[in-house]
Protein backbone atom coordinates (compact mmCIF):
# COMPACT_ATOMS: atom_id res chain seq x y z
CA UNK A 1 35.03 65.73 73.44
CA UNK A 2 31.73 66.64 74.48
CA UNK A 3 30.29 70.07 74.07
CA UNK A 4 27.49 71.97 74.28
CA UNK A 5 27.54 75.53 71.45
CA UNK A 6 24.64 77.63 71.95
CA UNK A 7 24.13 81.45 71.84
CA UNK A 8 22.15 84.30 70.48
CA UNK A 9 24.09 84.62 67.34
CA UNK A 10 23.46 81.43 65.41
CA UNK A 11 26.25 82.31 62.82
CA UNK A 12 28.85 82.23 64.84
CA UNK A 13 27.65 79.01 66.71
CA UNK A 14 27.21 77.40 63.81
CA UNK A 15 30.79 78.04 62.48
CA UNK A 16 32.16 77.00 65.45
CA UNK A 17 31.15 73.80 65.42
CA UNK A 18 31.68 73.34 61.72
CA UNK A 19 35.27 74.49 61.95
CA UNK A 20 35.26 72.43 65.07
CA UNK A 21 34.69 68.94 63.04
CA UNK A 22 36.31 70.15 59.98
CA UNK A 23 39.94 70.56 62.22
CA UNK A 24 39.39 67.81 64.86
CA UNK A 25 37.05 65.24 63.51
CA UNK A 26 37.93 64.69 59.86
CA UNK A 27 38.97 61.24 59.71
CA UNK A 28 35.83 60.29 61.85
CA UNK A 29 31.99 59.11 60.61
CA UNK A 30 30.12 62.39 61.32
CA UNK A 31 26.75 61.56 62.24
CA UNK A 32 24.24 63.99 62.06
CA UNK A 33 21.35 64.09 64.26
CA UNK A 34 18.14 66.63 64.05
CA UNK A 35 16.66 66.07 67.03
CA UNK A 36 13.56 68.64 66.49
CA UNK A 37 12.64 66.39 63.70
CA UNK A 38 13.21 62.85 65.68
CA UNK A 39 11.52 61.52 68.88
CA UNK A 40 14.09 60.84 71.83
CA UNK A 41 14.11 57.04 71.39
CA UNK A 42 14.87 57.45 67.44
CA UNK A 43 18.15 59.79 68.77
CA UNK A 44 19.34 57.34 71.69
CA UNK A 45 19.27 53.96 69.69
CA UNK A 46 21.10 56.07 66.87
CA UNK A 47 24.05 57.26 69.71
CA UNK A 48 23.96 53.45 71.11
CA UNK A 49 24.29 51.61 67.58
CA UNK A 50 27.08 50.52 66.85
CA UNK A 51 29.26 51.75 63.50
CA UNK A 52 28.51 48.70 60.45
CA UNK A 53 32.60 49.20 60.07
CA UNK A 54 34.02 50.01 63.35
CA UNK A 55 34.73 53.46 62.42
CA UNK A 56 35.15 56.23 64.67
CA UNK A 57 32.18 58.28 65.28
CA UNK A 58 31.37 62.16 66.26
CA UNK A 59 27.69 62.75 66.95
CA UNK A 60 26.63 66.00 65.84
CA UNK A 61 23.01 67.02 67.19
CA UNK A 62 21.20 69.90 66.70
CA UNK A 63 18.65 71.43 68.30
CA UNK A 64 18.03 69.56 70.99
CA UNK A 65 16.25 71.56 73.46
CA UNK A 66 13.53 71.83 70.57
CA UNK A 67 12.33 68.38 71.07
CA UNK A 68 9.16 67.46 72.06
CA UNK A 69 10.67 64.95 74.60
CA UNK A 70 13.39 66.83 75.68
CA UNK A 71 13.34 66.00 79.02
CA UNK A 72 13.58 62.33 78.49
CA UNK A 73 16.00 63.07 75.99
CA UNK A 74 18.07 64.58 78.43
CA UNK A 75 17.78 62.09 81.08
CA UNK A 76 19.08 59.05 78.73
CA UNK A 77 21.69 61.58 77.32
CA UNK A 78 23.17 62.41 80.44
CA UNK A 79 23.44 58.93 81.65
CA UNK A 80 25.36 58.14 78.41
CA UNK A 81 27.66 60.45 78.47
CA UNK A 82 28.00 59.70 82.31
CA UNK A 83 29.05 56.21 81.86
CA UNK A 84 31.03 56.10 78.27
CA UNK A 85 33.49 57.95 76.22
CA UNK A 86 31.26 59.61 73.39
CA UNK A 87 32.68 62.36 70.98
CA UNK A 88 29.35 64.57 70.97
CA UNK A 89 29.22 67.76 69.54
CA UNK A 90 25.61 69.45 70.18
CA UNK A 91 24.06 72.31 68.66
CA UNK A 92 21.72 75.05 69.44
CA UNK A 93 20.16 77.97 67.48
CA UNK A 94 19.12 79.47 70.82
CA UNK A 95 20.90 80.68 74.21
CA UNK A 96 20.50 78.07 76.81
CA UNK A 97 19.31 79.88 79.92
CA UNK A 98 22.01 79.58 82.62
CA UNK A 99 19.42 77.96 85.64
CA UNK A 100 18.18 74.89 83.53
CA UNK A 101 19.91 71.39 84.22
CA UNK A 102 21.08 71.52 80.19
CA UNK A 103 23.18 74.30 80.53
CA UNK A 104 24.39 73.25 84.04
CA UNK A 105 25.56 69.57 82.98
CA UNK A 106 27.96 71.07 80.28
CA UNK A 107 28.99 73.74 82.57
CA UNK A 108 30.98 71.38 85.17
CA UNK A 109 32.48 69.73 82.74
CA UNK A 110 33.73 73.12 80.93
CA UNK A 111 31.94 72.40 78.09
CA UNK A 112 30.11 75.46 76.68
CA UNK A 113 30.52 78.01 74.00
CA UNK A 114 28.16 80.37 73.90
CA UNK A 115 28.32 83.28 70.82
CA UNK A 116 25.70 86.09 71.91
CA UNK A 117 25.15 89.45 69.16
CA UNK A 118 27.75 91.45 69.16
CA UNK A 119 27.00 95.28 70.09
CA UNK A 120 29.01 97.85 67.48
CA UNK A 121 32.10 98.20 70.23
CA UNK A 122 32.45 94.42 70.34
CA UNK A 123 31.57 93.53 66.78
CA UNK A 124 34.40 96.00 65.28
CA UNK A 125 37.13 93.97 67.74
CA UNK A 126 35.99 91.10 66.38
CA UNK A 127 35.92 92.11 62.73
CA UNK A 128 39.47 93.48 63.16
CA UNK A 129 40.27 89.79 64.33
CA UNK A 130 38.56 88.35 61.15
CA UNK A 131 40.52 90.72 59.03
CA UNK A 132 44.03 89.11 60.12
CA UNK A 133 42.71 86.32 58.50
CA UNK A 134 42.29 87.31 55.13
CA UNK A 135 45.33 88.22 52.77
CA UNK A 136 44.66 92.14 52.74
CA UNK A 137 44.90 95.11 54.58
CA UNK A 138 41.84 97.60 56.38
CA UNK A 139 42.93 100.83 57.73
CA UNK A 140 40.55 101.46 61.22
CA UNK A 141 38.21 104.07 59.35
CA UNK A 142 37.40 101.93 56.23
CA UNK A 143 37.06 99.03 58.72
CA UNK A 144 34.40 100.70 60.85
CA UNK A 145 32.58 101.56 57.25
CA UNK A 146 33.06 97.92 56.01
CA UNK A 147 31.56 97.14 59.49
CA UNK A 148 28.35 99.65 59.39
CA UNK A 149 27.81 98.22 55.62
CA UNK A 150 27.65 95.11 57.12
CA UNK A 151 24.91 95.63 59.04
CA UNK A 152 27.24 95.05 61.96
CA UNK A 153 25.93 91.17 60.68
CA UNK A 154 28.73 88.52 61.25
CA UNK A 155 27.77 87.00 58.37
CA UNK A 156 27.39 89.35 56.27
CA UNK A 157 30.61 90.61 56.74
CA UNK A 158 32.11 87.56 56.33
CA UNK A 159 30.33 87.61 52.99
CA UNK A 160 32.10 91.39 52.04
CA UNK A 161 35.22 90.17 53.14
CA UNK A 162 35.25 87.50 50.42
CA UNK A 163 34.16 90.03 47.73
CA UNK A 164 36.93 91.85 48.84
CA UNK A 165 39.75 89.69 48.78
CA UNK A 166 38.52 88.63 45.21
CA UNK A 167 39.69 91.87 43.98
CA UNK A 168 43.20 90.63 44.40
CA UNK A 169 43.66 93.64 46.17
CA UNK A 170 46.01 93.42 49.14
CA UNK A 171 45.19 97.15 50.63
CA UNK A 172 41.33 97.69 50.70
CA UNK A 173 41.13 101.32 49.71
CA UNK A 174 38.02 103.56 50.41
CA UNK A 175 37.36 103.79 46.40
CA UNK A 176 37.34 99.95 46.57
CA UNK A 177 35.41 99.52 49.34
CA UNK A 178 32.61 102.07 47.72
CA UNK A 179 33.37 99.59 44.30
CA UNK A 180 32.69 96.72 46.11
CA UNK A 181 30.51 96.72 49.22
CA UNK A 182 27.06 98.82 48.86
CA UNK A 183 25.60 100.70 51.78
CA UNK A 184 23.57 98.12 53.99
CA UNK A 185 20.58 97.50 53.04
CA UNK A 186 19.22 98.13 56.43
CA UNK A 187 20.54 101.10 56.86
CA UNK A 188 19.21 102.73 53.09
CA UNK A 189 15.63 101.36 53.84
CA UNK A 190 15.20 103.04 57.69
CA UNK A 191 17.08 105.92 55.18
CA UNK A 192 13.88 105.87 52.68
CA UNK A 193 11.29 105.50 55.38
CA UNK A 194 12.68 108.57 57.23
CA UNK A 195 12.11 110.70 53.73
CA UNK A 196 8.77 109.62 53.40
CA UNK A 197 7.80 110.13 56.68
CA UNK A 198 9.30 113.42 56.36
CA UNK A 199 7.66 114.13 52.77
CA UNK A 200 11.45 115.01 50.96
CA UNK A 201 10.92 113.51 47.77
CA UNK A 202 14.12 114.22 45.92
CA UNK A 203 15.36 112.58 48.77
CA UNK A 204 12.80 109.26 48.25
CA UNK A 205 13.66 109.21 44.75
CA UNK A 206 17.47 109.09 45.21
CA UNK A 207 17.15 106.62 48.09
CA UNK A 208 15.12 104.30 45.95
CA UNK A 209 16.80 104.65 42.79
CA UNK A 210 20.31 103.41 44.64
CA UNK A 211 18.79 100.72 45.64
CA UNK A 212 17.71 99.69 42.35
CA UNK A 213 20.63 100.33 40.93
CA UNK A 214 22.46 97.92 43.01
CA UNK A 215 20.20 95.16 41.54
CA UNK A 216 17.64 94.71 44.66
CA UNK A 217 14.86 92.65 44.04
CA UNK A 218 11.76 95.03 44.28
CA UNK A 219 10.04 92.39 46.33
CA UNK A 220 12.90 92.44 48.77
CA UNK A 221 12.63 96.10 49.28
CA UNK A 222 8.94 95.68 49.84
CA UNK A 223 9.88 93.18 52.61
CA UNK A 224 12.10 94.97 53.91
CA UNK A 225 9.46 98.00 54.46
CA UNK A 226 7.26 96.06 55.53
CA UNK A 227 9.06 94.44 58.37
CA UNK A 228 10.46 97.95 59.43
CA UNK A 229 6.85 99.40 59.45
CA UNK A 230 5.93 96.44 61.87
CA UNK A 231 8.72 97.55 63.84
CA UNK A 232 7.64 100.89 63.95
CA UNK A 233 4.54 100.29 64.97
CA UNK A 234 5.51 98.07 68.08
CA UNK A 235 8.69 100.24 68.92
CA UNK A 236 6.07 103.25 68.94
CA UNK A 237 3.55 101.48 71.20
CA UNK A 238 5.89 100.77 73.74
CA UNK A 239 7.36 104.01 73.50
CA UNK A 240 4.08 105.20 74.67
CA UNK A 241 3.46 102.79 76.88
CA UNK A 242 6.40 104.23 78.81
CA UNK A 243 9.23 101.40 78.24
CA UNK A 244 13.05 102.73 77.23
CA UNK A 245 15.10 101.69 74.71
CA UNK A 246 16.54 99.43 76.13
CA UNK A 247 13.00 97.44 77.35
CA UNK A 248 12.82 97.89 73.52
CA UNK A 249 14.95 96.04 72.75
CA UNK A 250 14.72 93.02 74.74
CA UNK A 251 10.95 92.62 74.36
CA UNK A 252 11.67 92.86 70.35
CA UNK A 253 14.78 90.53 71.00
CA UNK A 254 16.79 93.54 68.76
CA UNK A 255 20.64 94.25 69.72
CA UNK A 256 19.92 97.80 71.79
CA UNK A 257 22.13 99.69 68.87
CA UNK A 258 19.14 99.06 66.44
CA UNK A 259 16.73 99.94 68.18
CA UNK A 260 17.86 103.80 68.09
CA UNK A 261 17.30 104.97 64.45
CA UNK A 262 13.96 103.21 64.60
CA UNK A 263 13.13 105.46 67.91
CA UNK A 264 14.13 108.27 66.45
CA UNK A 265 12.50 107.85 63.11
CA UNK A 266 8.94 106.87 64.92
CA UNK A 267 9.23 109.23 68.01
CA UNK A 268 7.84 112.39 66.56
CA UNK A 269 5.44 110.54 64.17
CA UNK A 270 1.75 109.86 64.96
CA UNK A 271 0.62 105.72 65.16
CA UNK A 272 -2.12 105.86 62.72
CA UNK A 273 0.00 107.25 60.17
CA UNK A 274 2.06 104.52 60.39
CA UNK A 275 -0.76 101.51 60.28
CA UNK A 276 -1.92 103.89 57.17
CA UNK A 277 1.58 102.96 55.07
CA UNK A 278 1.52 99.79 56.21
CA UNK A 279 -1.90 99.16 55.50
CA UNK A 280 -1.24 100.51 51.86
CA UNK A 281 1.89 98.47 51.75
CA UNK A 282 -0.66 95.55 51.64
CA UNK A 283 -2.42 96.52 49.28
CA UNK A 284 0.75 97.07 46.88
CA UNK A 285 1.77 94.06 47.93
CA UNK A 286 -1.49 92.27 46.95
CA UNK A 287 -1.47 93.90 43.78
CA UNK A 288 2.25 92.85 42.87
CA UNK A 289 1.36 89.20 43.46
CA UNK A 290 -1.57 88.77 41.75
CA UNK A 291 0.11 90.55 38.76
CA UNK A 292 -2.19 93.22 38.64
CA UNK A 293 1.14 95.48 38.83
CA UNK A 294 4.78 95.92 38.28
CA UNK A 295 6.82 95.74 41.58
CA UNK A 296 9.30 98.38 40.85
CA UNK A 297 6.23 100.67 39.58
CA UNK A 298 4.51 99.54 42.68
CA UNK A 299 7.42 100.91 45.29
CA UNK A 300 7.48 104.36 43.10
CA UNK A 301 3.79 104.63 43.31
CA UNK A 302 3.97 103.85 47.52
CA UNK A 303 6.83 106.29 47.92
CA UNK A 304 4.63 108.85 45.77
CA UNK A 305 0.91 108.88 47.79
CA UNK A 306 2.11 108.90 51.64
């Protein structure tokens, strides 16, 4: 076998191929290339050695297409695989654009699987599938929660679906799900910018304090502002710049679903009060790591003087 597993969603590419030598290539040497790290002759004498016992080998390569020499890389490669049986298995944490000889080679010989983000239509089908797979039961409407909990995140739902099932329950009610799997994270923090932005401080409080009380590391919620800020402030420069959600969404390489709360939460607001939390985020955030304050004081203090 020789195959080619690229894609957008590096999860799910990843898995693949994992699941992919666990099933078919267990009683074989794996060996492991990184071919950002090595330089294309390193990578070619490694396929070409021979095994010191005669064993079987799958070559497992990753990344590739980030090689400085990937064009040599590619040239030797090709020719190998041309003239000798090789079980290759390659890697890539990127989509492979369709036009480029890489992608092409693979493509005659039906060799590609490519695993793009999932939009919310496409991502509850395939947690539904996912589900089968587990020894318990979902009803539709707690699946679509699980699902928006998840961050409509592959992984991350992969990573609820274990909690779940170590409940030893077989039907996963809505009072276990609420037990078990906490709102998204993502979703609660675009939840606490929209208060402060619109000044509802019960609201700020009650936000923050749930995320607290799920054990969030203060830093991570700091992050987490800070990296939706950033987003606000690019999502609301190209809103004025005239481009449309979904221009949004491709120049921030964002699935088009996510880029609609942050439109609508930075649509009505003005830029420079925007750059003003975020530059005050940096300050906090100075402040925190030079132990000059408490982070959890810190993130009551930010949501308290915008």
């Amino acid at each position: 076998m020789q195959k080619l597993y690229h894609g957008n969603n590096q999860f799910l590419s990843l898995r693949a191929i994992h699941a992919t030598l666990t099933d078919e290539y267990s009683k074989m040497e794996i060996v492991h290339i990184d071919a950002e790290s090595n330089n294309a002759s390193q990578i070619i004498d490694t396929i070409y050695s021979p095994s010191l016992f005669s064993t079987p080998r799958v070559y497992f390569i990753k990344r590739l297409y980030k090689n400085k020499e990937k064009d040599i890389l590619l040239n030797n490669l090709f020719g190998i695989l041309d003239s000798k049986p090789l079980e290759l298995l390659i890697w890539e944490d990127q989509k492979i654009r369709s036009n480029t000889k890489y992608y092409k080679f693979f493509k005659e010989k039906n060799s590609l699987e490519e695993f793009n983000e999932l939009n919310k239509r496409t991502f509850v089908t395939w947690a539904k599938n996912e589900v089968s797979n587990y020894p318990i039961r979902i009803d539709q409407g707690n699946l679509n929660t699980l699902s928006e909990r998840s961050n409509y995140e592959p992984e991350r739902f992969i990573n609820n679906l274990n909690k779940l099932t170590l409940t030893g329950d077989s039907d996963i009610t809505k009072d276990i799900l609420d037990k078990v799997v906490a709102d998204t994270l993502e979703t609660d923090i675009w939840k606490l910018m929209d208060n402060i932005n619109q000044s509802h401080q019960k609201a700020i409080n009650t936000t923050l304090d749930k995320l607290l009380e799920y054990n969030v590391d203060p830093n991570y919620i700091l992050a987490m502002i800070a990296r939706n800020l950033r987003l606000s402030v690019q999502t609301k420069y190209l809103l004025d710049t005239g481009n449309t959600e979904k221009q949004i969404a491709s120049i921030l390489k964002l699935p088009p679903f996510a880029i609609y709360p942050i439109v609508k939460s930075v649509k009505n607001i003005n830029k420079d009060r925007i750059l003003l939390q975020y530059k005050k985020l940096s300050n906090l955030d100075y402040e925190i790591k030079t132990g000059r304050i408490d982070p959890i004081l810190g993130l009551s203090l930010f949501t308290l003087v915008l």
